[in-house]
Protein backbone atom coordinates (compact mmCIF):
# COMPACT_ATOMS: atom_id res chain seq x y z
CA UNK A 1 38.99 19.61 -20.90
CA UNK A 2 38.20 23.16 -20.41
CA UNK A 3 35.56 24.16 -17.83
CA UNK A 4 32.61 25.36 -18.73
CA UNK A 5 28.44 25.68 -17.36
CA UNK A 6 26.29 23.48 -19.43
CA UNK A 7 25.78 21.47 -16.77
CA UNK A 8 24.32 22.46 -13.30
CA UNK A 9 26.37 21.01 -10.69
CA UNK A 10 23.60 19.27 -8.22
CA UNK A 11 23.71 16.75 -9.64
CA UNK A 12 27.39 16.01 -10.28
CA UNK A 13 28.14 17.27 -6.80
CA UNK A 14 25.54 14.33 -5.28
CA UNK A 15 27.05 11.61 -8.08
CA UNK A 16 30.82 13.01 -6.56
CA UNK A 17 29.71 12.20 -3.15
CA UNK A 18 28.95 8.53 -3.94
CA UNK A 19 31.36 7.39 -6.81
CA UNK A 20 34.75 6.93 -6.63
CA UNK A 21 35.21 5.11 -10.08
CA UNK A 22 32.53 3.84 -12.34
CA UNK A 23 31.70 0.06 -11.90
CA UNK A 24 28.57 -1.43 -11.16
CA UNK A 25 28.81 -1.51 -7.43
CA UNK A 26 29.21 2.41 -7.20
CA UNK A 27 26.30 2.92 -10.37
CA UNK A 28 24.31 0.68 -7.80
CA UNK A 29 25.31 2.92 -4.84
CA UNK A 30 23.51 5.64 -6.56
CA UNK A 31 20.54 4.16 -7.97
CA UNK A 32 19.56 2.91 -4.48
CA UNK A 33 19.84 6.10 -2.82
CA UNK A 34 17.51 7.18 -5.63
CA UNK A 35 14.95 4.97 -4.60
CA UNK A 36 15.19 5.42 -1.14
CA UNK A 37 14.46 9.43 -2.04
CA UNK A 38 12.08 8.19 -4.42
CA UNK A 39 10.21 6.61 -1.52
CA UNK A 40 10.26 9.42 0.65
CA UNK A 41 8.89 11.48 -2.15
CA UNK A 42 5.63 9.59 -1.43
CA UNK A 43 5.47 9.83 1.81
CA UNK A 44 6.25 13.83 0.93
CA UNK A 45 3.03 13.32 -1.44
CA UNK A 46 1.01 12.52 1.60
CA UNK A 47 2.15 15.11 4.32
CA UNK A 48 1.48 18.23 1.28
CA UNK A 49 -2.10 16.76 -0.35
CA UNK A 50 -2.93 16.38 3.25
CA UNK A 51 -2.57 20.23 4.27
CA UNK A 52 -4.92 20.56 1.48
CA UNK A 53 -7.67 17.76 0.99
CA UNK A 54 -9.02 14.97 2.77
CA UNK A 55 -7.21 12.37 3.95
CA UNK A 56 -8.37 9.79 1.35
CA UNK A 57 -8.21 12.19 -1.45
CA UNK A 58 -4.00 12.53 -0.19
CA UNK A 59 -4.01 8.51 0.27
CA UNK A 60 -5.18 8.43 -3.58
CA UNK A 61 -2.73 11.01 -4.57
CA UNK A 62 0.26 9.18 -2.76
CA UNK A 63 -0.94 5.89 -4.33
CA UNK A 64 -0.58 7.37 -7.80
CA UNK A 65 3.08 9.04 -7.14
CA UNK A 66 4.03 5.50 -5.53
CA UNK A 67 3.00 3.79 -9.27
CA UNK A 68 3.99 6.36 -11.63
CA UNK A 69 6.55 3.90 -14.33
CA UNK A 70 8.02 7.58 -14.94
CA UNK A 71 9.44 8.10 -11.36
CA UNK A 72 10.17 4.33 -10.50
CA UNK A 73 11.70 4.25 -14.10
CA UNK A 74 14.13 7.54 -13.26
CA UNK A 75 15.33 5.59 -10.37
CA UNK A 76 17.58 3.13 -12.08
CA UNK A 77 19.14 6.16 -14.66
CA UNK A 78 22.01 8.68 -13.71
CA UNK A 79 19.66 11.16 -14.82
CA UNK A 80 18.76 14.36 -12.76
CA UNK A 81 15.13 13.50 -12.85
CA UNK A 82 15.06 11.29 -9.54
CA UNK A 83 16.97 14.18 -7.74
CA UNK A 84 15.00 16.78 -9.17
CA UNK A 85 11.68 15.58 -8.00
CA UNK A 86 13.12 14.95 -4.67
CA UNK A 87 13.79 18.58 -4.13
CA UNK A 88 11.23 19.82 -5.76
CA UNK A 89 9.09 17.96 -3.31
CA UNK A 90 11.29 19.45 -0.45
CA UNK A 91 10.09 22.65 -1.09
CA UNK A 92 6.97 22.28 -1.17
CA UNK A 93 7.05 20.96 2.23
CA UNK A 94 8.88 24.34 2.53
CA UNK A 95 5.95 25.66 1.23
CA UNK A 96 3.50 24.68 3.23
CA UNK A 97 5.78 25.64 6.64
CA UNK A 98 6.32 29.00 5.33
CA UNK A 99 2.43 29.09 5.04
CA UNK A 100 1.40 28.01 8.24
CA UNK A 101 3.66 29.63 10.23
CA UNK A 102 4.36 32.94 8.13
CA UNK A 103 8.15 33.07 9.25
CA UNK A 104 10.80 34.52 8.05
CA UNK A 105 12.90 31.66 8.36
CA UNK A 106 10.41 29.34 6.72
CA UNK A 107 10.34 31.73 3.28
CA UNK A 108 14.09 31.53 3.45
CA UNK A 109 14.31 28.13 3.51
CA UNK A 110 11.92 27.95 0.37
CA UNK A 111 14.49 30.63 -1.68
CA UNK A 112 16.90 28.17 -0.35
CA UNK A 113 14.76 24.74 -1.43
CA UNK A 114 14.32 26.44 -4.99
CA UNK A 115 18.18 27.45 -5.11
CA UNK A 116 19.23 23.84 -4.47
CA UNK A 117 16.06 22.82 -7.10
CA UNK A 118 18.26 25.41 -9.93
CA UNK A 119 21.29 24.13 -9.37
CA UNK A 120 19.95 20.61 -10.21
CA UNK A 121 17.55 21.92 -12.96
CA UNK A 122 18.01 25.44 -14.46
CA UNK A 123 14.87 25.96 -15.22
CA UNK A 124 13.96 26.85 -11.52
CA UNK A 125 16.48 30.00 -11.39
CA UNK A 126 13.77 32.34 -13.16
CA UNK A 127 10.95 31.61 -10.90
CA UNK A 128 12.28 33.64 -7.84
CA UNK A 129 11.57 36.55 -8.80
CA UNK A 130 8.15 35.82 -9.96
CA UNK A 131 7.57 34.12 -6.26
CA UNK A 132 8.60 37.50 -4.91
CA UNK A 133 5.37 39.11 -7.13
CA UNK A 134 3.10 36.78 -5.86
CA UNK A 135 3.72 37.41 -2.62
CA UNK A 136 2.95 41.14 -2.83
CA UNK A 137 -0.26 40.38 -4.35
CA UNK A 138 -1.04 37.88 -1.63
CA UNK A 139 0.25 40.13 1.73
CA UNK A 140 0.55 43.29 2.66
CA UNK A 141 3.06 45.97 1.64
CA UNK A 142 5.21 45.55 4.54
CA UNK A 143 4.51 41.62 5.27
CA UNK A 144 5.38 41.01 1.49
CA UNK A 145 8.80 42.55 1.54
CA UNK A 146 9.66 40.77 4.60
CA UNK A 147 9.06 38.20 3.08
CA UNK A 148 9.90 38.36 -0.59
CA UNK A 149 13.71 39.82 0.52
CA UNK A 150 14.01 36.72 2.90
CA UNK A 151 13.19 34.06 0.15
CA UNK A 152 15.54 35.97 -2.45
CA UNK A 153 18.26 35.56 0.15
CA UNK A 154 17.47 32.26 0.59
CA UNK A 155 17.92 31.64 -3.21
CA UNK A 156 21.21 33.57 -3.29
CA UNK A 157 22.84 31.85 -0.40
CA UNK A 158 22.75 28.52 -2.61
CA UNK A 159 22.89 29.98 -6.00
CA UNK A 160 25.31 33.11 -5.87
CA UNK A 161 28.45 30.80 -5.11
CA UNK A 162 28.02 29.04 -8.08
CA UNK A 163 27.19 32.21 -10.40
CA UNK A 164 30.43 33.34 -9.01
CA UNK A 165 32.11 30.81 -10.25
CA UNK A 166 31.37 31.12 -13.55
CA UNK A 167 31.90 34.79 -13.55
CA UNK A 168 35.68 33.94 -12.40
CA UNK A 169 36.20 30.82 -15.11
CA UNK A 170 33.84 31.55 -17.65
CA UNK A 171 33.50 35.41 -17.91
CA UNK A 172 29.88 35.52 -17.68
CA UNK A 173 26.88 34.40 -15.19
CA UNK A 174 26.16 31.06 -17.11
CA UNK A 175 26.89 29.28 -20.47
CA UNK A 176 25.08 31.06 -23.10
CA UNK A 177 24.33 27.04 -24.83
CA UNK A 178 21.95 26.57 -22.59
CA UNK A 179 20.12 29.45 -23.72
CA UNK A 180 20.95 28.17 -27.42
CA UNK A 181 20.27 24.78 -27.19
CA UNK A 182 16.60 24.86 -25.21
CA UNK A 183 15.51 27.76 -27.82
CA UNK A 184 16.97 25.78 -30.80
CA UNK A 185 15.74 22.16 -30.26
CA UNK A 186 12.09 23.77 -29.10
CA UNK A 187 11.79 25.60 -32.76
CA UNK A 188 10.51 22.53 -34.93
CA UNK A 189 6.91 22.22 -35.18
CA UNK A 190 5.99 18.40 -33.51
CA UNK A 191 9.82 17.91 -33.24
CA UNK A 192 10.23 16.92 -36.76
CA UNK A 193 12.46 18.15 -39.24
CA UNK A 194 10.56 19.90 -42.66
CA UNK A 195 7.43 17.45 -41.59
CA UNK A 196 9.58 14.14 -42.13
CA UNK A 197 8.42 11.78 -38.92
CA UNK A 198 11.94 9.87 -39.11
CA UNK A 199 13.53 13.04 -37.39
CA UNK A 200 10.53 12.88 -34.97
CA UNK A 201 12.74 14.03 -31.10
CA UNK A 202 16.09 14.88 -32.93
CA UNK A 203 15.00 17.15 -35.63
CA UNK A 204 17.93 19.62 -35.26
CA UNK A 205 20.64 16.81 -36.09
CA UNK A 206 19.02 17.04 -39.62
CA UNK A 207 19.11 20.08 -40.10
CA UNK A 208 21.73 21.19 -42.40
CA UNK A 209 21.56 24.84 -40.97
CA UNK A 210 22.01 23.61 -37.69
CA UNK A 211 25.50 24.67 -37.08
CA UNK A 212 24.21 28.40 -38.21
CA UNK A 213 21.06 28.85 -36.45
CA UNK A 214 23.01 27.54 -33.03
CA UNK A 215 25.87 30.25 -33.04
CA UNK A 216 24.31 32.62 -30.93
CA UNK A 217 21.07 32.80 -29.14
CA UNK A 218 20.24 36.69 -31.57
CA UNK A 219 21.06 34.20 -34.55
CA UNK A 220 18.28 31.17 -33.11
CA UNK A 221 16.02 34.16 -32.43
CA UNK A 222 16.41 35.08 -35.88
CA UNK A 223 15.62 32.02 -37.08
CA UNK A 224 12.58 31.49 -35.05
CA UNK A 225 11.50 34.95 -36.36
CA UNK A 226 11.54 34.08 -39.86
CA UNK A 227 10.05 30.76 -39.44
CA UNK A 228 6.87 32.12 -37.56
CA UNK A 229 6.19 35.21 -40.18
CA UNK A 230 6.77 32.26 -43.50
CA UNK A 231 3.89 30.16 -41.31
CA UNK A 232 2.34 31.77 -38.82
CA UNK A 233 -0.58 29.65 -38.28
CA UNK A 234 2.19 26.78 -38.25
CA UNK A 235 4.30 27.93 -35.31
CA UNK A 236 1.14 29.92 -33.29
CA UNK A 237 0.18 26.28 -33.12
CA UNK A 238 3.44 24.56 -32.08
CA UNK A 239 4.27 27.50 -29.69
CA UNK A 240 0.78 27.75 -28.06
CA UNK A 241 -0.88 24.08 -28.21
CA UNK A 242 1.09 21.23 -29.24
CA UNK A 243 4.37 22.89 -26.82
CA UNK A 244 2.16 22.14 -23.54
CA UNK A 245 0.51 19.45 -24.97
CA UNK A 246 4.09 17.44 -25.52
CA UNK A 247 5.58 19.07 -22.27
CA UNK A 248 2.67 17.30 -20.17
CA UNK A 249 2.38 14.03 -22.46
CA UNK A 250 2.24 10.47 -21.62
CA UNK A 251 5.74 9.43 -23.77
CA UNK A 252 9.13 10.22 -23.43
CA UNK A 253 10.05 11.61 -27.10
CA UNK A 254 13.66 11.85 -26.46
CA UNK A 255 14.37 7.75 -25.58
CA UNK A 256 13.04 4.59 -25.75
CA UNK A 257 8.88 5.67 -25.43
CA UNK A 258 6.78 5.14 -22.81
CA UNK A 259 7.94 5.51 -19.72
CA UNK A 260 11.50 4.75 -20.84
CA UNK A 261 14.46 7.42 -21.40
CA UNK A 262 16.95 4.74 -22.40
CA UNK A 263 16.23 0.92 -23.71
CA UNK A 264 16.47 -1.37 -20.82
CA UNK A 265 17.54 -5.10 -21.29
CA UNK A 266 15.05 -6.69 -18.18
CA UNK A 267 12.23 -4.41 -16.76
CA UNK A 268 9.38 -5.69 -14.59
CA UNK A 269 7.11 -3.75 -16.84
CA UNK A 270 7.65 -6.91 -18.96
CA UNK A 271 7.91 -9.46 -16.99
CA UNK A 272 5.53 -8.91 -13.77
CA UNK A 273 1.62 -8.39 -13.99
CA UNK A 274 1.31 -6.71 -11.16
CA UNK A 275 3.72 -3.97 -12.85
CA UNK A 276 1.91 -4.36 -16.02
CA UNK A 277 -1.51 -3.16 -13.79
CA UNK A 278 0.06 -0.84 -12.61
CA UNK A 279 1.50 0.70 -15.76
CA UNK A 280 -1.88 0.50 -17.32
CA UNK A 281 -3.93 2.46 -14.45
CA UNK A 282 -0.98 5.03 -14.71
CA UNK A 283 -1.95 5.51 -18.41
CA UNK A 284 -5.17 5.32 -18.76
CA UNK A 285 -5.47 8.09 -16.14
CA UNK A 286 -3.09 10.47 -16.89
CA UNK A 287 -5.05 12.55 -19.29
CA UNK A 288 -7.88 12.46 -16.94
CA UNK A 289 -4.96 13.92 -14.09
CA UNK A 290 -3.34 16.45 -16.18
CA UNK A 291 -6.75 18.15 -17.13
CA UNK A 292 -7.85 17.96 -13.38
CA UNK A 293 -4.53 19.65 -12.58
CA UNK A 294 -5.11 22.38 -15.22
CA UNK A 295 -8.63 22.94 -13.68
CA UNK A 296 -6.97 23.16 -10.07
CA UNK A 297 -4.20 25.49 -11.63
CA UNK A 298 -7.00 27.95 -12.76
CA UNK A 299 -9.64 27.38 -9.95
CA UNK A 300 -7.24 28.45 -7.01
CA UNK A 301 -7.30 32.15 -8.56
CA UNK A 302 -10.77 32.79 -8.57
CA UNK A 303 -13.15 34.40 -6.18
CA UNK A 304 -15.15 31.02 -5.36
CA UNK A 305 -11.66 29.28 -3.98
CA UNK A 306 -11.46 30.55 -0.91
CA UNK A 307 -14.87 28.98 -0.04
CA UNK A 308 -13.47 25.63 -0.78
CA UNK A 309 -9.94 26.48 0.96
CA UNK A 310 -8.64 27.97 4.00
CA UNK A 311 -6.15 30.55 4.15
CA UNK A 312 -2.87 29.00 3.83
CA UNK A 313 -4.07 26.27 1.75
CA UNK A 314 -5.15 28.64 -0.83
CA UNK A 315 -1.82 30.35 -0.44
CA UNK A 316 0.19 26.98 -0.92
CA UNK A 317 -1.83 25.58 -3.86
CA UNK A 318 -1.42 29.09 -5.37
CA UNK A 319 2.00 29.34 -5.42
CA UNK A 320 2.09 25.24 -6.67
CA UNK A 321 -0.19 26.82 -9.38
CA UNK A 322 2.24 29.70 -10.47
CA UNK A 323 4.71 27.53 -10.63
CA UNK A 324 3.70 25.10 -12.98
CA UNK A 325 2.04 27.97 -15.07
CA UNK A 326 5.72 29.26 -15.14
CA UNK A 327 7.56 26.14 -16.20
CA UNK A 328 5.16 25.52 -19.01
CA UNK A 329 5.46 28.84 -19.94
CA UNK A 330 9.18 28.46 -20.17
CA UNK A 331 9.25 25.31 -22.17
CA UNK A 332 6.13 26.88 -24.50
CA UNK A 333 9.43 29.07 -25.83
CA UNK A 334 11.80 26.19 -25.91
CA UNK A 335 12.19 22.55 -25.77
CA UNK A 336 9.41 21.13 -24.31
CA UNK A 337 10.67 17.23 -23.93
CA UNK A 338 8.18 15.40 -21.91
CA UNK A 339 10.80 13.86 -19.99
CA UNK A 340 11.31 17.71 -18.27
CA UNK A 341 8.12 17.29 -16.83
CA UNK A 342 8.90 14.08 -14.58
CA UNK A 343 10.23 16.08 -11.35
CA UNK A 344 6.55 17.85 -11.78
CA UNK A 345 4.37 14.44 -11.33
CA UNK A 346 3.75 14.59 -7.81
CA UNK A 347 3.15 17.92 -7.98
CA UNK A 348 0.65 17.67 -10.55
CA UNK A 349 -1.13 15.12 -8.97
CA UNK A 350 -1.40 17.45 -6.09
CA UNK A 351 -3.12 19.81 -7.97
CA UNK A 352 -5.39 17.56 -9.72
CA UNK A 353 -6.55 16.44 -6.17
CA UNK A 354 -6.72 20.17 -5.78
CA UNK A 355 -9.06 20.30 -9.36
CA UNK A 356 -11.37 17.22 -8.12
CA UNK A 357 -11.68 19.18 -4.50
CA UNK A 358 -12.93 22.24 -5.65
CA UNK A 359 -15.27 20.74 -8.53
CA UNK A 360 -16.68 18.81 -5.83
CA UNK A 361 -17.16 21.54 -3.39
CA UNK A 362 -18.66 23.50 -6.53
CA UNK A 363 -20.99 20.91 -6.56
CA UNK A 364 -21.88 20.50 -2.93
CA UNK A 365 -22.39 24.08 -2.57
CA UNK A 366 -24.19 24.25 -6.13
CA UNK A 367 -26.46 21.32 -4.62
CA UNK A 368 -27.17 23.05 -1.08
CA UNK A 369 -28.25 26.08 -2.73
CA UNK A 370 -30.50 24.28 -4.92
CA UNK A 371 -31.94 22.43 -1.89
CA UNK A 372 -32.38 25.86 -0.17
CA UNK A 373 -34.37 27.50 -3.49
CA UNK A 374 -36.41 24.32 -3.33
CA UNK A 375 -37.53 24.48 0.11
CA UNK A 376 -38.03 27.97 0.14
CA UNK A 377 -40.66 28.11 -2.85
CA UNK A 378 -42.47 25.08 -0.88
């Protein structure tokens, strides 16, 4: 086998740590020391919703993380999604350090927390620099460099050594079928193939112009290109409602549905009632979570917020904000499998605790006013 870079080695490098062969003991090694993380992901939950809203409000939060079928489920794959929410949880306990204390030492460990989150999930390595932005719009000039340069540090020191690497073996920074393959299998309007729902989540493997369109990311470009100007009203739709709509969804497309990536033979979401409850609560109020998140997302941005926020809370849930604006601006120009979104569920029910908070301060401070107009024409 030749080396290459389609794969980000986190996750190898934690599986290489564990496994010596592959039997069922070693598999089990793994999956248990997914768990355990998974665990302390809630208890993560707690310590982050807490810097931000009530105690109950963080309790609620935790409770939903501690159900979710999506993160239990990730727990028994060798999947990077139980990893990947682990240390994306990590830093945003970074987060909130950096925030409180306003060290340098915090904001490199979050450049650091995000490097280690890249080199489990790609995606993360373009949101660095848009961190760095942010945090000249939120201190001043000299603060913000400070700052910014200690974070991007932080993210080299993890990332660099591996981005060396593949400039030694490969030539170049990273494998360019990454690129090709997120822009190529995000290009089919509802992931079907010429609006045939037996393609529906593999669309490209029917493609008979497949093996063209994926030779290059100019030539999937291209391809995109023409597509959007023969329907534009077609792809404006994929690309700028149904794309979020899928990355944030309920249903895995690319496995077994549901909650599942892969068929299972025995899962207590058949067999126990209590997991059945569970499951169902989980469902019926994820809509009702995403949108809250979505109005937390936008709500932290806007003049009223910092009555319902203190300083470094509105810092933190702003820069939890840009970055879930930025990954689902990412996978609105690729692939936007709902199974990428996993790693983001405890964040996002953060931030609809975040969305619920502010309406309800809207409407406390809404309601005092009213109260105060009332007594003063009396």
């Amino acid at each position: 086998m030749e080396p290459d870079a389609v794969r980000a080695p986190g996750y190898p490098l934690f599986l290489s740590l564990l496994i010596d062969q592959i039997t069922f003991s070693e598999l089990a090694k793994v999956t248990s020391i997914q768990a355990l993380a998974s665990t302390t992901v809630v208890l993560i939950t707690y310590f982050v919703c807490a810097q931000l809203v009530s105690w109950w409000l963080a309790i609620a939060v935790s409770f939903f993380v501690a159900i979710s079928p999506h993160l239990i489920n990730a727990n028994v794959y060798i999947l990077t999604e139980s990893m990947a929410t682990f240390v994306l949880m990590v830093f945003t306990v970074g987060v909130v350090c950096a925030a409180k204390r306003r060290s340098l030492f915090f904001w490199f460990l979050v450049g650091a927390f995000l490097g280690v989150c890249a080199l489990v999930r790609p995606a993360f390595q373009y949101f660095p620099p848009l961190l760095a932005c942010f945090l000249f719009f939120q201190f001043e000039k000299r603060a913000a460099w400070r700052y910014a340069l200690s974070m991007v540090l932080g993210f080299l020191a993890l990332m660099l050594p591996w981005v060396l690497r593949n400039i030694a073996v490969l030539g170049q920074m990273s494998d360019p079928h990454l690129m090709i393959n997120f822009l190529h299998h995000g290009m089919y309007p509802s992931f079907v193939y010429g609006g045939d729902s037996t393609t529906f989540g593999f669309p490209y493997r029917y493609d008979p112009d497949s093996h063209v369109i994926a030779q290059s990311v100019s030539s999937v470009l291209k391809h995109i290109f023409s597509s959007v100007l023969s329907d534009p009203l077609l792809y404006l739709r994929w690309y700028f409602c149904e794309k979020p709509a899928f990355l944030w969804s309920w249903s895995i497309v690319q496995g077994a549905g549901d909650a599942f990536v892969y068929p299972v033979l025995k899962s207590p979401y058949v067999e126990s009632v209590l997991f059945q409850i569970t499951h169902a609560i989980s469902a019926w109020t994820h809509l009702p979570s995403v949108i809250l998140a979505l109005i937390g997302s936008v709500v932290v941005w806007l003049p009223c917020s910092k009555a319902c926020f203190r300083e470094h809370s509105l810092l933190i849930v702003r820069v939890f904000s840009l970055l879930i604006v930025y990954y689902t601006a990412l996978h609105m120009i690729g692939a936007p499998f709902p199974r990428y979104s996993v790693p983001f569920r405890p964040l996002m029910y953060i931030m609809s605790a975040v969305g619920l908070w502010a309406t309800l301060s809207a409407v406390g401070v809404w309601r005092l006013n009213w109260v105060n107009r009332r007594n003063r024409g009396s």
